[in-house]
C-alpha atoms as a PDB file:
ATOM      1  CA  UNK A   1      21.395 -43.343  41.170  1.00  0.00           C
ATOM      2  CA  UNK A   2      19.722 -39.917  40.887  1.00  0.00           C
ATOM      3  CA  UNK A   3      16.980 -39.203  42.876  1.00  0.00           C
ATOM      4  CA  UNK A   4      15.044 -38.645  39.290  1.00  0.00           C
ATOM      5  CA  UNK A   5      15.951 -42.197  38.656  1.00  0.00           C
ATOM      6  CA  UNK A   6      14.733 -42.933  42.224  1.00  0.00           C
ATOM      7  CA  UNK A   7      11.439 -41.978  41.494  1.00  0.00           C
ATOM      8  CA  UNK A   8      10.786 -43.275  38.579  1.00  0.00           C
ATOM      9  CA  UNK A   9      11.687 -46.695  39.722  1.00  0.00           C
ATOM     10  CA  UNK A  10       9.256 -46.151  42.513  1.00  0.00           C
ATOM     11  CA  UNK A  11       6.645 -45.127  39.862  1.00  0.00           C
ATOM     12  CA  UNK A  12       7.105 -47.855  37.783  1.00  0.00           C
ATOM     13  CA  UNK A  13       7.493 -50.712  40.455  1.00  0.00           C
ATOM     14  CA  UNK A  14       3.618 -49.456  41.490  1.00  0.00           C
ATOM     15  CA  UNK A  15       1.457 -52.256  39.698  1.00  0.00           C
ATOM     16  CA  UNK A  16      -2.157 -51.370  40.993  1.00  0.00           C
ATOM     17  CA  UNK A  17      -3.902 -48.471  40.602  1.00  0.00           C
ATOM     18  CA  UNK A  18      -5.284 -47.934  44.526  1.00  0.00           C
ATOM     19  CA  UNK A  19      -1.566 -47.797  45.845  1.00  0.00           C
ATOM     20  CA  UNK A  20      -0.398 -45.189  42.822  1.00  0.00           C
ATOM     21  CA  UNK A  21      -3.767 -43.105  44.153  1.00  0.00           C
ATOM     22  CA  UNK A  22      -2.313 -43.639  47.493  1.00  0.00           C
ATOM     23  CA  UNK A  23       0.659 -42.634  47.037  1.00  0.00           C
ATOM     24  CA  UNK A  24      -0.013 -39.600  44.783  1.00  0.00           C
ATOM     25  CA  UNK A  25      -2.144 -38.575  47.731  1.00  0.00           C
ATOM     26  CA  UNK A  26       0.826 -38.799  50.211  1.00  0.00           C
ATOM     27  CA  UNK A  27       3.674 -37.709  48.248  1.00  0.00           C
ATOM     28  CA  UNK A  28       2.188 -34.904  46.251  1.00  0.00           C
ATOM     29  CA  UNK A  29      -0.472 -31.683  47.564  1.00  0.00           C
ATOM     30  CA  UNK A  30      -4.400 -31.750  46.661  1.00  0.00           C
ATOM     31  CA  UNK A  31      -2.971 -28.267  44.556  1.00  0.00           C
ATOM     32  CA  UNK A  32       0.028 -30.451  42.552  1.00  0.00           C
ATOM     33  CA  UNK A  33      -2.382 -33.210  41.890  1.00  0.00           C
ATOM     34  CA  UNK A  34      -4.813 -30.772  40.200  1.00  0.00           C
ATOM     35  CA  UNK A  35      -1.669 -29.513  37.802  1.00  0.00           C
ATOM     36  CA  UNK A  36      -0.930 -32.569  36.698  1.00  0.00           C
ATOM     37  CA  UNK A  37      -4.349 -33.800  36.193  1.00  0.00           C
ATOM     38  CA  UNK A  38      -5.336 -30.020  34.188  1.00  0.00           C
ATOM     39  CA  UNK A  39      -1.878 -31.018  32.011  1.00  0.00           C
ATOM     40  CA  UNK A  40      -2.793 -34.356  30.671  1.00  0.00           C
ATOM     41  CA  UNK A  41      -6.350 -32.963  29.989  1.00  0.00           C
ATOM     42  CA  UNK A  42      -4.696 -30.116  27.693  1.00  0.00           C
ATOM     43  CA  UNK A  43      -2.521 -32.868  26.475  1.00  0.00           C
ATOM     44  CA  UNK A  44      -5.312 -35.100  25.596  1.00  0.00           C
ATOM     45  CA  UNK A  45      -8.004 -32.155  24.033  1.00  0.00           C
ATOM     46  CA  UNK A  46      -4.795 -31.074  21.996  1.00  0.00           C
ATOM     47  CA  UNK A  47      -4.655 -34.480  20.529  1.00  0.00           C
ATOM     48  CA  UNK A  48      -8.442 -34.581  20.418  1.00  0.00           C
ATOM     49  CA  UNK A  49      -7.554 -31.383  17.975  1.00  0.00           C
ATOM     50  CA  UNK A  50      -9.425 -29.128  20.309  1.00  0.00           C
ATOM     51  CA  UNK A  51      -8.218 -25.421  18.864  1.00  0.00           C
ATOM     52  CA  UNK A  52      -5.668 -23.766  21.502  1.00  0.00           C
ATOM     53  CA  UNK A  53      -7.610 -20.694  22.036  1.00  0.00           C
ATOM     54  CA  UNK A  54     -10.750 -23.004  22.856  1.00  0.00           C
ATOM     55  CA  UNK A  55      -8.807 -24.631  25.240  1.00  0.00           C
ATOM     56  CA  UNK A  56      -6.866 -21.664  27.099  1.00  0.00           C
ATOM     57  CA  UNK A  57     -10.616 -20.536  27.067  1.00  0.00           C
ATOM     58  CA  UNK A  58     -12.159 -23.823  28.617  1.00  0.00           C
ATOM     59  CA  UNK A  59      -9.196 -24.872  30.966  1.00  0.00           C
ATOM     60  CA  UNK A  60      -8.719 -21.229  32.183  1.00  0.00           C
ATOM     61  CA  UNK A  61      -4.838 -21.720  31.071  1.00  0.00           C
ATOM     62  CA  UNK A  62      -2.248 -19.770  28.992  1.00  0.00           C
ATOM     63  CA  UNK A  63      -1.165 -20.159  25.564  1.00  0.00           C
ATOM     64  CA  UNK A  64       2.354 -20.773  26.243  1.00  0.00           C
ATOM     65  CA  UNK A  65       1.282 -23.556  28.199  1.00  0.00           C
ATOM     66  CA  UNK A  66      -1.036 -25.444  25.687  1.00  0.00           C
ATOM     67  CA  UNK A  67       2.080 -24.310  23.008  1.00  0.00           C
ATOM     68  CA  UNK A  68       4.595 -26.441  25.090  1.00  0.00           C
ATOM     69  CA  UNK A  69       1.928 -29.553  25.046  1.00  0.00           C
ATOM     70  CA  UNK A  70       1.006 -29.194  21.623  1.00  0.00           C
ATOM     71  CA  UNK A  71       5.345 -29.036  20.634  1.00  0.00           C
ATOM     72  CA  UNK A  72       5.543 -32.160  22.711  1.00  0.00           C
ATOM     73  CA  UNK A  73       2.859 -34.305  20.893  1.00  0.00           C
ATOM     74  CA  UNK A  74       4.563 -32.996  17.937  1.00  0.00           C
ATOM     75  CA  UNK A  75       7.905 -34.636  18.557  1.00  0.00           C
ATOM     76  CA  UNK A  76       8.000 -38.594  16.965  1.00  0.00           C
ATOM     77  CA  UNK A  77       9.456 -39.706  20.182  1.00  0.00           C
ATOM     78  CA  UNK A  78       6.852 -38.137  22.534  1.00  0.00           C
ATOM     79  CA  UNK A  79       5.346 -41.229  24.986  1.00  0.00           C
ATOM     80  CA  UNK A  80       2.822 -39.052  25.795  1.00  0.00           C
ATOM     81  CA  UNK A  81       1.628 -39.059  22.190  1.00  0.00           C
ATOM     82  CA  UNK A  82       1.975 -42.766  21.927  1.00  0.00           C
ATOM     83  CA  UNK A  83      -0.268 -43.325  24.993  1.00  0.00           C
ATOM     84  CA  UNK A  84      -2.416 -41.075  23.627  1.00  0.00           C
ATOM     85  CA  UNK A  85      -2.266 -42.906  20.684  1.00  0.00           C
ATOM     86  CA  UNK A  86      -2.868 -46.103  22.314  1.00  0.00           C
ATOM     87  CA  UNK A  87      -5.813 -45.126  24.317  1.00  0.00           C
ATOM     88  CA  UNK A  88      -7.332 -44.624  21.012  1.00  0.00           C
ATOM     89  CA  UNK A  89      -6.908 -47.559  19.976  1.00  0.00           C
ATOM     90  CA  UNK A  90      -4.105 -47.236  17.670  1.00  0.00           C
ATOM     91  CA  UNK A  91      -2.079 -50.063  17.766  1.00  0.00           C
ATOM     92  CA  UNK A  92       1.720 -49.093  16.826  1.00  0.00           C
ATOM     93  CA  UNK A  93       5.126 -51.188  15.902  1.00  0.00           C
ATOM     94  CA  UNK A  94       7.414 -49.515  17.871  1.00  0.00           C
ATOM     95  CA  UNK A  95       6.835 -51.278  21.156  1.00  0.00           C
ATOM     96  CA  UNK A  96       9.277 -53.464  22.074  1.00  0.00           C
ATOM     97  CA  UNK A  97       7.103 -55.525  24.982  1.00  0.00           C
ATOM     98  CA  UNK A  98       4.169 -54.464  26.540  1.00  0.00           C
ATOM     99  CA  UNK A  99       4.253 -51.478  28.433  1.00  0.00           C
ATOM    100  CA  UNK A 100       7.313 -49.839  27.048  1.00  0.00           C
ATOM    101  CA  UNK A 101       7.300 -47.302  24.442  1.00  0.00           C
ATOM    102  CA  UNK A 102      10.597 -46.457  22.144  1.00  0.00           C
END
């Protein structure tokens, strides 16, 4: 198993939301926790259709960056669209079983 796969299976075995927090906390830096969290929120004011150039200009970010997010909402097999999506409350066919996204 790669350690890729590793991690993922430790991602997705976590069930509740206080031991992903916790574990976030001791796995990752304050500063790595902050990147993530400042991508998903260009991720989700992309998909909010929040212009690029207002965003670079709110977030403090580059356009290359907020390019890359806005290609991978794009693609029809991006999950992160389909969560998006989902919080939303779009309901779509493709899921196979709650949880999993094709």
């Amino acid at each position: 198993m790669a350690v890729s796969d590793e991690i993922v299976d430790v991602f997705t075995d976590i069930v509740d939301r206080k031991t992903m927090k916790r574990l976030f906390t001791e796995v990752f830096t304050p500063a790595e926790i902050q990147d993530v969290a400042l991508r998903w929120r260009l991720m989700k004011m992309i998909h909010q259709g929040v212009p690029q150039r207002e965003i670079a200009g709110r977030l403090g970010i580059s356009l290359c960056k907020i390019t890359r997010g806005s290609r991978v909402l794009k693609s029809p097999s991006s999950v992160s669209k389909k969560i998006l999506d989902r919080k939303k409350g779009v309901r779509y066919a493709s899921r196979k079983k709650a949880g999993t996204f094709t």
